[in-house]
Each structure stands twice: as structure tokens, then as C-alpha cells.
N, C-alpha and C. Protein backbone atom coordinates (compact mmCIF):
# COMPACT_ATOMS: atom_id res chain seq x y z
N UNK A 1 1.38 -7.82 -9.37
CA UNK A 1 2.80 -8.04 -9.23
C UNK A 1 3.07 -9.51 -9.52
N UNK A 2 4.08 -9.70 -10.49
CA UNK A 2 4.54 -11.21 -10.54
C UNK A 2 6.22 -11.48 -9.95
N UNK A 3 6.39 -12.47 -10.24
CA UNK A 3 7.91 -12.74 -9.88
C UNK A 3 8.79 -11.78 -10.31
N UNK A 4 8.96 -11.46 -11.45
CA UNK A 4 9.98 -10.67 -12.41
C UNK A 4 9.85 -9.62 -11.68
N UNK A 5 9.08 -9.08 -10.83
CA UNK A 5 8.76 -7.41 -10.77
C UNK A 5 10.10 -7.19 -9.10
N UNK A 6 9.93 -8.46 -8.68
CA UNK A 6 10.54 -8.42 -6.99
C UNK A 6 11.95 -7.51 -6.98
N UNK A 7 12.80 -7.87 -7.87
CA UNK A 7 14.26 -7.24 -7.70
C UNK A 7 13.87 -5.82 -7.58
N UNK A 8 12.75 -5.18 -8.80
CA UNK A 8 12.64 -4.06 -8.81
C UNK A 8 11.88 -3.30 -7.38
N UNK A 9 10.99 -3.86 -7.52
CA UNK A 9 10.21 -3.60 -6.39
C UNK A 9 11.02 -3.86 -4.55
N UNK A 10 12.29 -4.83 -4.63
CA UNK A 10 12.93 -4.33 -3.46
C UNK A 10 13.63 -3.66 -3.50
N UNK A 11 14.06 -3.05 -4.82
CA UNK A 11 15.19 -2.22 -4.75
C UNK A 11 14.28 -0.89 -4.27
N UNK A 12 13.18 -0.86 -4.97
CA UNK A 12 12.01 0.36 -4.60
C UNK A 12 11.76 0.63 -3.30
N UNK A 13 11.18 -0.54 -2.53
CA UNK A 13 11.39 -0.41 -1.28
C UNK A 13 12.10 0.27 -0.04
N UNK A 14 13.53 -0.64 -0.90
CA UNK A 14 14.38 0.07 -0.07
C UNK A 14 14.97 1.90 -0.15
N UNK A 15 14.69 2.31 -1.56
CA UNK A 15 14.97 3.29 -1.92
C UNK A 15 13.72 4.52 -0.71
N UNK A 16 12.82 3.84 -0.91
CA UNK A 16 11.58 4.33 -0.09
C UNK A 16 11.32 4.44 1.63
N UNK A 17 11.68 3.09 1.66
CA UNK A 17 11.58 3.08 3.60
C UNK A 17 13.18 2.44 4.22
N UNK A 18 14.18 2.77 3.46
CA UNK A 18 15.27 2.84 3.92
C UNK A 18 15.36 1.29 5.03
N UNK A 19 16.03 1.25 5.94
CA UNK A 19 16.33 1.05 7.20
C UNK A 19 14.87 -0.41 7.21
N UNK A 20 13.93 0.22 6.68
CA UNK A 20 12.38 -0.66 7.55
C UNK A 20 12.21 -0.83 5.87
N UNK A 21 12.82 -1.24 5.38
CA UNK A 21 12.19 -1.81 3.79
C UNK A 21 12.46 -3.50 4.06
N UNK A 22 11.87 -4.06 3.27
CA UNK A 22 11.50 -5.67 3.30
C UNK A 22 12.82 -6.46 2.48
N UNK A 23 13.35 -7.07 3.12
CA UNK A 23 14.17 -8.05 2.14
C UNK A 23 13.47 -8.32 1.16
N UNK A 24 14.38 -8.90 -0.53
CA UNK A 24 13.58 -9.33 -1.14
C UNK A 24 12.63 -11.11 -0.79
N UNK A 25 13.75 -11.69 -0.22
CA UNK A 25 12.75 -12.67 0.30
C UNK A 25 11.22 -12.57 0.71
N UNK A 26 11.25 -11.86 1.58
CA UNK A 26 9.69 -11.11 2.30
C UNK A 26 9.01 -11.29 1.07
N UNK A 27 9.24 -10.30 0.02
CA UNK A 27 8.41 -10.58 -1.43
C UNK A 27 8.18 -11.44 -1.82
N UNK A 28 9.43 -12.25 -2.11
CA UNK A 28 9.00 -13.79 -2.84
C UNK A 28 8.30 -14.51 -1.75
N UNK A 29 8.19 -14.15 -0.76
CA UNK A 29 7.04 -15.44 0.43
C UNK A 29 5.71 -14.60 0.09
N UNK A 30 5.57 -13.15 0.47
CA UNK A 30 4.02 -13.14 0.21
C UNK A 30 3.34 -13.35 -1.16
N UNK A 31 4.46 -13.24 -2.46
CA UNK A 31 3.86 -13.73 -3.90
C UNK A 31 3.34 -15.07 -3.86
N UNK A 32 4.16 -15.69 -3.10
CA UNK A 32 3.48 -17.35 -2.65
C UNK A 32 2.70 -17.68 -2.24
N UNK A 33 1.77 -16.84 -1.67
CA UNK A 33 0.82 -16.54 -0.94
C UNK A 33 -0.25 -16.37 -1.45
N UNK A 34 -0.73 -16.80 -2.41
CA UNK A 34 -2.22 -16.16 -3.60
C UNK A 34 -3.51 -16.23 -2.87
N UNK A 35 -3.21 -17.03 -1.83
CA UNK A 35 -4.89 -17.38 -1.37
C UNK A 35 -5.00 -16.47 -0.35
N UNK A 36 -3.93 -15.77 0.51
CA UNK A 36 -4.50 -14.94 1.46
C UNK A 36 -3.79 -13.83 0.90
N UNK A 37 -2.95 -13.31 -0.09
CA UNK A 37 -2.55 -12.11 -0.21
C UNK A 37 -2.67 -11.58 -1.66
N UNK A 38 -2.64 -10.52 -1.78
CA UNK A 38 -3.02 -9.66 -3.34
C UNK A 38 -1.93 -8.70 -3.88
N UNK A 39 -1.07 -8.62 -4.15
CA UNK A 39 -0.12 -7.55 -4.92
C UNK A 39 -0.42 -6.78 -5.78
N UNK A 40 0.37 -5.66 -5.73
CA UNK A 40 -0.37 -4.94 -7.23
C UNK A 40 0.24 -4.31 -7.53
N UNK A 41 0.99 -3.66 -8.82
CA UNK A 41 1.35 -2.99 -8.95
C UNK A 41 1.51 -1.63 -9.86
N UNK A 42 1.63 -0.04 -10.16
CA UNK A 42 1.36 1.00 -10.76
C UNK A 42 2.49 0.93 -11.92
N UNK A 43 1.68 0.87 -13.10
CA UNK A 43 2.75 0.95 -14.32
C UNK A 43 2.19 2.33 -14.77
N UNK A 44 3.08 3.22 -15.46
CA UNK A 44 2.73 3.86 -16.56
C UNK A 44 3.78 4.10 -17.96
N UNK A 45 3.13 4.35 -19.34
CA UNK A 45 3.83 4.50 -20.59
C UNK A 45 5.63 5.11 -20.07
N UNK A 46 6.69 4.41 -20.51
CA UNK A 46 7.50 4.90 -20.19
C UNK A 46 8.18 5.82 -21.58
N UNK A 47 8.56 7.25 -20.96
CA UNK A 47 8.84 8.48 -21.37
C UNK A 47 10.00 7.95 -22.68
N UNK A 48 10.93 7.16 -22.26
CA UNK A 48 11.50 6.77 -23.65
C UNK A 48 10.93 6.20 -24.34
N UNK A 49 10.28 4.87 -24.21
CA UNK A 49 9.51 4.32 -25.32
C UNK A 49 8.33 3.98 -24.89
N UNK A 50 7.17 5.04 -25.03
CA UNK A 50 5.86 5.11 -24.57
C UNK A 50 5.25 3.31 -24.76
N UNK A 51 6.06 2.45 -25.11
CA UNK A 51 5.04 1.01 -25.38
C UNK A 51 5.67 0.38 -24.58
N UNK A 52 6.52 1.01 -23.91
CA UNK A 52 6.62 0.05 -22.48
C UNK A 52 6.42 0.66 -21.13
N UNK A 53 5.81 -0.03 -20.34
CA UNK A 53 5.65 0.71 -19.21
C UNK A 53 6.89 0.42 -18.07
N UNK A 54 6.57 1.44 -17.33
CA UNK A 54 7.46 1.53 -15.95
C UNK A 54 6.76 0.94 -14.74
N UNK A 55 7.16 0.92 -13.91
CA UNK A 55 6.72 0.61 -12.34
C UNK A 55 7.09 1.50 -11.45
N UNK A 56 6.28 2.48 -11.39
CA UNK A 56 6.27 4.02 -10.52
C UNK A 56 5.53 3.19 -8.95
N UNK A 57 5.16 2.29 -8.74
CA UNK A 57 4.38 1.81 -7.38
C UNK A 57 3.99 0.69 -7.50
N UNK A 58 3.74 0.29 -5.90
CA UNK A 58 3.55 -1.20 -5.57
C UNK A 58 2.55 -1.03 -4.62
N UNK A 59 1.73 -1.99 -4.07
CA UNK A 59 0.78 -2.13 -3.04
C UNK A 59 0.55 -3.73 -2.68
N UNK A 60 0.27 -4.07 -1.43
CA UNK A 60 -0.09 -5.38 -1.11
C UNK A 60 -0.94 -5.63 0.02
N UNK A 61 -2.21 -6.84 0.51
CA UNK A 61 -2.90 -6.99 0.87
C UNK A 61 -2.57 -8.47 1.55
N UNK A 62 -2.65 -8.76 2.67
CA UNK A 62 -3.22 -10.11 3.23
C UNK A 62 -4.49 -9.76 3.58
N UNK A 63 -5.05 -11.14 3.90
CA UNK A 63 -6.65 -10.94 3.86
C UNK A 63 -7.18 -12.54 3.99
N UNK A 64 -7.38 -12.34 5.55
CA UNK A 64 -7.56 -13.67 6.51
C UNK A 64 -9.10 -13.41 6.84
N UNK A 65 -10.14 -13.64 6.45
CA UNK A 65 -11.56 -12.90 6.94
C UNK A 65 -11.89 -13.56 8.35
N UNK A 66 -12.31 -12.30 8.52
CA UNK A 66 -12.90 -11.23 8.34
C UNK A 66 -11.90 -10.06 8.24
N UNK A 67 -10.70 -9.96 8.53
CA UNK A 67 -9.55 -8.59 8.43
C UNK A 67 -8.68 -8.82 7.23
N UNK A 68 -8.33 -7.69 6.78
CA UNK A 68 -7.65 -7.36 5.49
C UNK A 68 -6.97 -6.42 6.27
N UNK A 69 -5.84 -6.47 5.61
CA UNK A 69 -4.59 -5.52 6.23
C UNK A 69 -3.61 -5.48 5.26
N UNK A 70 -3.58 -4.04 4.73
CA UNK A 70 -2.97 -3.44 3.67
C UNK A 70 -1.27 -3.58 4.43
N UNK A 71 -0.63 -4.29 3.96
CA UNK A 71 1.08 -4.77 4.46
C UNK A 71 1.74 -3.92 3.78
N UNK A 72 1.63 -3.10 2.53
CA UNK A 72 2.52 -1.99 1.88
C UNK A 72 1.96 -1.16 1.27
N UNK A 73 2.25 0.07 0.81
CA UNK A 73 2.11 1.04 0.00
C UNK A 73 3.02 1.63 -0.77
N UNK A 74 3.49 1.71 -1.63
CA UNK A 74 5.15 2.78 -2.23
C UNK A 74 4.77 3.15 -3.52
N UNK A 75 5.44 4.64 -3.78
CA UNK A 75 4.90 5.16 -5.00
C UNK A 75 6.46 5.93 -5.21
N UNK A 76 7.04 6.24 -5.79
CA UNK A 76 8.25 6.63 -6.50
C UNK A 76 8.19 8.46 -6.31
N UNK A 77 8.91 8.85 -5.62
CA UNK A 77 8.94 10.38 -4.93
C UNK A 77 8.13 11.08 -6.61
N UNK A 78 9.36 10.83 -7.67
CA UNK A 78 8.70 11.88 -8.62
C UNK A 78 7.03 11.42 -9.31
N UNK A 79 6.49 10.37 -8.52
CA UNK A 79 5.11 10.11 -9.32
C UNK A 79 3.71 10.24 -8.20
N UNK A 80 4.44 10.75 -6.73
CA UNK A 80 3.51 11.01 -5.99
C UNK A 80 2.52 12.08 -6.20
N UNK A 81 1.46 12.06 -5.89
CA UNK A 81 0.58 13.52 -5.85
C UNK A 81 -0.32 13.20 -7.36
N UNK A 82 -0.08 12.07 -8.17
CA UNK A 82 -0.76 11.50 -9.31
C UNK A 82 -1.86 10.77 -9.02
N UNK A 83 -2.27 10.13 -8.35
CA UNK A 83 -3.27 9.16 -8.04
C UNK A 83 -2.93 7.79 -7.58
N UNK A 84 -1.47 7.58 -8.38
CA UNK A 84 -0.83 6.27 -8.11
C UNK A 84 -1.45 5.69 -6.60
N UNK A 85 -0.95 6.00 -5.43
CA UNK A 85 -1.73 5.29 -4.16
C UNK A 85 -3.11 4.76 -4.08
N UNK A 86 -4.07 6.04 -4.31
CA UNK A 86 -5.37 6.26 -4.31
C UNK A 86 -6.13 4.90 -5.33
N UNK A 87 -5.36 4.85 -6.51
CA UNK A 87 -5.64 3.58 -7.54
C UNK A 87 -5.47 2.53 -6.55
N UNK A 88 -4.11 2.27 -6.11
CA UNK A 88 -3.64 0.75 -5.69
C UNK A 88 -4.52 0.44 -4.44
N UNK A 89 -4.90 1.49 -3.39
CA UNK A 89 -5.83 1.30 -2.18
C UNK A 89 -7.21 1.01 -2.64
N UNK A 90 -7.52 1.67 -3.41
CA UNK A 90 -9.17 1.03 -3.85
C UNK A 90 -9.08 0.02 -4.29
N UNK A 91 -8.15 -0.64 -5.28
CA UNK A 91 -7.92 -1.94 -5.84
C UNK A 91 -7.88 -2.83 -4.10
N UNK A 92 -7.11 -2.36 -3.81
CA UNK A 92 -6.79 -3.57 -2.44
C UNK A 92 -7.86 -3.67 -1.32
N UNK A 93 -8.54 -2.32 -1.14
CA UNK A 93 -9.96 -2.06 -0.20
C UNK A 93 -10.86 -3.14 -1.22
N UNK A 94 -11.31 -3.39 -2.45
CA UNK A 94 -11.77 -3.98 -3.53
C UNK A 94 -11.82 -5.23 -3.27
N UNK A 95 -10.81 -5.67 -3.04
CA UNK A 95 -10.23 -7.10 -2.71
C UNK A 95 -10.33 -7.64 -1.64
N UNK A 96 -10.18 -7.16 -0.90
CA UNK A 96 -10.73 -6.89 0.64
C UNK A 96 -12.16 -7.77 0.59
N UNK A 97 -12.62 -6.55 0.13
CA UNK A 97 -14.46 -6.70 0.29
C UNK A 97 -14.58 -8.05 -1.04
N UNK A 98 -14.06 -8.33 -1.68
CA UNK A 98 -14.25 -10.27 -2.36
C UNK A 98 -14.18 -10.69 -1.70
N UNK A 99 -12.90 -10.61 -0.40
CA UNK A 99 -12.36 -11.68 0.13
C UNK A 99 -12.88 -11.73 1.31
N UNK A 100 -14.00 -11.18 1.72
CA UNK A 100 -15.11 -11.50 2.82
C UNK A 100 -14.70 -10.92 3.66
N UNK A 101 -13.84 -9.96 3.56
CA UNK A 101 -13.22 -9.00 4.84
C UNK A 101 -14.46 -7.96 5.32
N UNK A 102 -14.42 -7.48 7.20
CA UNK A 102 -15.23 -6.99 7.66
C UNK A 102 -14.53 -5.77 7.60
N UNK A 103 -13.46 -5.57 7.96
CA UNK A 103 -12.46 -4.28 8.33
C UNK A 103 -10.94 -4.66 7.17
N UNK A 104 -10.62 -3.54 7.17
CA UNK A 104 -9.24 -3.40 6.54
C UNK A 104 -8.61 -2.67 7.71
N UNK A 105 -7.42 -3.25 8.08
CA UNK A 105 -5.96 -2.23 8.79
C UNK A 105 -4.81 -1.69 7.89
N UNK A 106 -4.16 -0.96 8.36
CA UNK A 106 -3.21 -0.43 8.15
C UNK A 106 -2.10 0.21 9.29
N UNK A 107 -0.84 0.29 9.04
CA UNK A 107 -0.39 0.62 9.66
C UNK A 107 0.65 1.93 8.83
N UNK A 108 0.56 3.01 9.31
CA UNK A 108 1.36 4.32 8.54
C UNK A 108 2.64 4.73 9.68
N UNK A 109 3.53 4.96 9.46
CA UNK A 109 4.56 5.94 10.47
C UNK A 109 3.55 7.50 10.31
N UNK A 110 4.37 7.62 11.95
CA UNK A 110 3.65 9.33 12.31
C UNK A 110 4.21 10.18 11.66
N UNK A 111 5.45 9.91 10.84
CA UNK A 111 6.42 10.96 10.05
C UNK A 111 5.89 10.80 8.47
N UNK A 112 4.76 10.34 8.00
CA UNK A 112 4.32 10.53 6.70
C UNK A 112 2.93 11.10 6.77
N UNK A 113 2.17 12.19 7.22
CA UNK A 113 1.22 13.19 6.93
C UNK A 113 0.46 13.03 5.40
N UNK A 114 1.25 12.70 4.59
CA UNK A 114 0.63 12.66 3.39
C UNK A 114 -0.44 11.20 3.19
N UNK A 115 0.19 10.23 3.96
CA UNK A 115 -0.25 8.81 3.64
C UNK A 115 -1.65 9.00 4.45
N UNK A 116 -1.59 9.65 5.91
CA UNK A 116 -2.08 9.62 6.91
C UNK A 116 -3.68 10.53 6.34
N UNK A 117 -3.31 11.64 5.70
CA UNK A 117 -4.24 12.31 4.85
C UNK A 117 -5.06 11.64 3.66
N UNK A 118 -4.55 10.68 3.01
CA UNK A 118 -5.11 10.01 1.79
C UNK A 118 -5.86 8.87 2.58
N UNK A 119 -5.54 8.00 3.39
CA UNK A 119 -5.96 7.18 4.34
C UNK A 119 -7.63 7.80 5.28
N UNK A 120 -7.20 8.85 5.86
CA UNK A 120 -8.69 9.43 5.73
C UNK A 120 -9.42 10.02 4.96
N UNK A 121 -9.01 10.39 4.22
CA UNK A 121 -10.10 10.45 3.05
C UNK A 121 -10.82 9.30 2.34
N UNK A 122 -10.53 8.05 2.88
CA UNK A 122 -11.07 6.61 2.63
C UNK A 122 -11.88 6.13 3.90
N UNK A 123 -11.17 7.29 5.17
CA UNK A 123 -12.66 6.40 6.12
C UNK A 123 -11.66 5.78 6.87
N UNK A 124 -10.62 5.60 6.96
CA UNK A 124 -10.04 5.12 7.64
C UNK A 124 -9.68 5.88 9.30
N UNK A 125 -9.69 5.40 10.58
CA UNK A 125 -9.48 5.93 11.55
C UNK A 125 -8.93 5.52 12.25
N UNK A 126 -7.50 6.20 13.25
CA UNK A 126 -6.47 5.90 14.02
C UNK A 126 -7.03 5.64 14.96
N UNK A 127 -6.94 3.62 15.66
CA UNK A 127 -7.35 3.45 16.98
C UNK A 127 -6.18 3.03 17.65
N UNK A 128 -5.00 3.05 17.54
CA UNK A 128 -4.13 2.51 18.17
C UNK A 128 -2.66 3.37 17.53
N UNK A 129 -1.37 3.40 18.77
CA UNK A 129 -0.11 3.87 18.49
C UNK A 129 0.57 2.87 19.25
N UNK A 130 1.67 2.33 18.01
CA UNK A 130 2.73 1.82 18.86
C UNK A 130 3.94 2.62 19.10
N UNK A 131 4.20 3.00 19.80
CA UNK A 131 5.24 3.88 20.39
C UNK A 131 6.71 3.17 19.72
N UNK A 132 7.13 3.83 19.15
CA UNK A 132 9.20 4.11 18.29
C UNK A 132 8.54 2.74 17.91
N UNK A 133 7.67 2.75 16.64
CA UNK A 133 7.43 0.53 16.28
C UNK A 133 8.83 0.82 15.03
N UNK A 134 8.42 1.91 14.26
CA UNK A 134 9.84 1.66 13.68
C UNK A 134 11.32 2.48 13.66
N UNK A 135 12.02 1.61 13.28
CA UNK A 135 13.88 2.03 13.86
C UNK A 135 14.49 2.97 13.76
N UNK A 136 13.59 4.16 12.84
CA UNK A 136 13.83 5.48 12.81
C UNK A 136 13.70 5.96 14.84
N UNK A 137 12.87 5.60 14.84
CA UNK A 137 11.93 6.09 16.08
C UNK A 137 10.36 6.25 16.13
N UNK A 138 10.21 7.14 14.64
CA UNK A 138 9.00 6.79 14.50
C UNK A 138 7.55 6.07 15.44
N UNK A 139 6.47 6.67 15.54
CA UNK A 139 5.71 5.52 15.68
C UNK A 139 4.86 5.14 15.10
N UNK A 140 3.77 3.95 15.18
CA UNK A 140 3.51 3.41 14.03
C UNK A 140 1.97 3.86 14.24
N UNK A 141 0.81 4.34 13.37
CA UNK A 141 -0.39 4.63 13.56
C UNK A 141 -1.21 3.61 13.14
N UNK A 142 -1.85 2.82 13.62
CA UNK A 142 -2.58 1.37 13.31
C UNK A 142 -4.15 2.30 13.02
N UNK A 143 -4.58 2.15 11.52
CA UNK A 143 -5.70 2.34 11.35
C UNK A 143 -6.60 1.78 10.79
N UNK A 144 -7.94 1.75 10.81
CA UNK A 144 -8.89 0.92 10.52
C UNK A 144 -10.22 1.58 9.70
N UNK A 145 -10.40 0.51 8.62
CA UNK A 145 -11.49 0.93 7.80
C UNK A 145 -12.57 0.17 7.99
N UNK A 146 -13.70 0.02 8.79
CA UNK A 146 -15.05 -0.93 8.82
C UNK A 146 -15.69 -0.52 7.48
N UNK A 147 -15.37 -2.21 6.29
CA UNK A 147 -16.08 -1.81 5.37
C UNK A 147 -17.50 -2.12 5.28
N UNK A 148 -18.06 -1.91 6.33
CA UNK A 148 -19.45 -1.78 5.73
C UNK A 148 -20.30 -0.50 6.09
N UNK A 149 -19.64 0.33 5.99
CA UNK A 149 -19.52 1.86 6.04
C UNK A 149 -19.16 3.06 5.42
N UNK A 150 -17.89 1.89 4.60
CA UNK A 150 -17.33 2.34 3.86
C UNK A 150 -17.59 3.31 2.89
N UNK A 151 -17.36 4.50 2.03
CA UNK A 151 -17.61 5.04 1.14
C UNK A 151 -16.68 5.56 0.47
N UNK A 152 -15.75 4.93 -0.54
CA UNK A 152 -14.57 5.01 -1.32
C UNK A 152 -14.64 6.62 -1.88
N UNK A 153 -13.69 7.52 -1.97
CA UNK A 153 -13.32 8.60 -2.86
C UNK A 153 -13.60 8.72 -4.20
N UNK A 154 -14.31 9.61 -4.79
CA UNK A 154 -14.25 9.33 -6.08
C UNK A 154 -13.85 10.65 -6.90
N UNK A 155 -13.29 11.34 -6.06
CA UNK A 155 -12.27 12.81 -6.40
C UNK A 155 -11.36 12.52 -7.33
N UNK A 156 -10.66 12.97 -8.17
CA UNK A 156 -9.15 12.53 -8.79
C UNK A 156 -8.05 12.70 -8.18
N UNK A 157 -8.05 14.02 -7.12
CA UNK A 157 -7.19 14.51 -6.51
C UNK A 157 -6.60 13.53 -5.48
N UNK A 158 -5.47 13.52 -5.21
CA UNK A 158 -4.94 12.62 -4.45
C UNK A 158 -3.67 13.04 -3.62
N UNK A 159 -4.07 13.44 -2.18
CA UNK A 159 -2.85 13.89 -1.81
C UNK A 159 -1.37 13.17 -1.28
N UNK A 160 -1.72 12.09 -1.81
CA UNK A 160 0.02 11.17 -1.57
C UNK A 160 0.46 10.66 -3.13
């Protein structure tokens, strides 16, 4: 992810987590951020003119070692169930493990099953709930990957 991508990517956001989406500011501070954080983002050939691509998803990483903690995930309703996530989490689990990280966190709402499903299938495991953390009501599932245990997916299938 570079500068140019932010307008899009908060408008994405917000289109995505409504209510609990990030100002665009938020973006432009963690892009500023190169030494402890990683962005990334999912292009593919776009359908009108296959030589340019789109931005179907975004993903981002801080990563203070020994912990890495995946801060976003978003993939565009009609491009879910493609791999899009599954790509951007191994890239960021990836990065992780450069950046001398012992564990990766995450945090998912209890109202997305799909994220919560792709997330274990990486090894990841729920040790903590914060009760209504977001403004839906929601609560928030804090999970954790010890990567040196780790054993990444190498299925295509991807259920988020």
C-alpha cells in the first residue's frame, strides 16, 4: 500500500466495517510507520481494461518484537471466497517472522464466522473476549498465532 491507495482504501473500509472503520488519517499515520508496520494490498486485472488493476483488498501489520499484530483485514464482498485474505495473511504472518516476531495477534468480531474460520486454519487460537469491544455490540475475539509452531495453509481454498 502507498499513499495514493488511502482515499480508496478508506472509502473501502468504511464501506466494510461501517460505524468501526478507520478515519483516513489512521492510514496516513500507520503508512508513516515503515519500521514497525507493513501494508499490503490485493490488486487484480481490472474487467474493463485488463492492464490495469483494481484494489479488491487491503491488509496491515504492526510488529514491535517479539508480537506482530495483524491491525486489518478487508476484501470487497464480491471478491471474497477467492483467496484474496488467505494471500494478504501469509504475506503479513511472513513479515512477522522477518521482523523477529514470536506470536502474531489478531483481533476478529464474533459476528464474522468466516474470518474466524480462515484464521484457524492458520493455527491461530482464541485466548481472550472483550465483551461489546465494538459499537455494534459485537465482541471482539483476540487471537493468537505462536509462530514457531506455526504451519501456514497451502490449500487454495479459502473460506473468507
Amino acid at each position: 500500500m502507498v499513499e495514493a491507495d488511502i482515499d480508496f482504501i478508506a472509502a473501502l473500509d468504511q464501506q466494510l466495517f461501517g460505524v468501526d472503520a478507520w478515519p483516513r488519517e489512521m492510514f496516513v499515520g500507520e503508512l508513516a510507520q515503515p519500521e514497525t508496520r507493513r501494508y499490503v494490498i490485493a490488486e487484480l486485472p481490472s474487467a474493463v481494461e485488463p492492464s490495469q488493476k483494481i484494489i479488491v483488498g487491503y491488509a496491515g501489520l504492526m510488529c514491535v518484537a517479539p508480537i506482530g499484530d495483524i491491525q486489518t483485514i478487508g476484501v470487497l464482498p464480491d471478491y471474497e471466497g477467492r483467496g484474496m485474505a488467505r494471500a494478504m495473511l501469509t504475506e503479513l504472518i511472513a513479515e512477522a517472522r522477518r521482523r523477529g516476531a514470536d506470536d502474531v495477534m489478531l483481533e476478529v468480531s464474533s459476528t464474522n464466522p468466516r474470518a474466524q474460520a480462515l484464521y484457524r486454519r492458520y493455527g491461530f487460537e482464541h485466548i481472550h473476549t472483550r465483551r461489546k469491544y465494538y459499537r455494534d455490540g459485537s465482541d471482539g475475539l483476540i487471537m493468537r498465532l505462536p509462530l514457531a509452531t506455526a504451519d501456514l495453509p497451502t490449500t487454495s481454498k479459502d473460506p473468507s
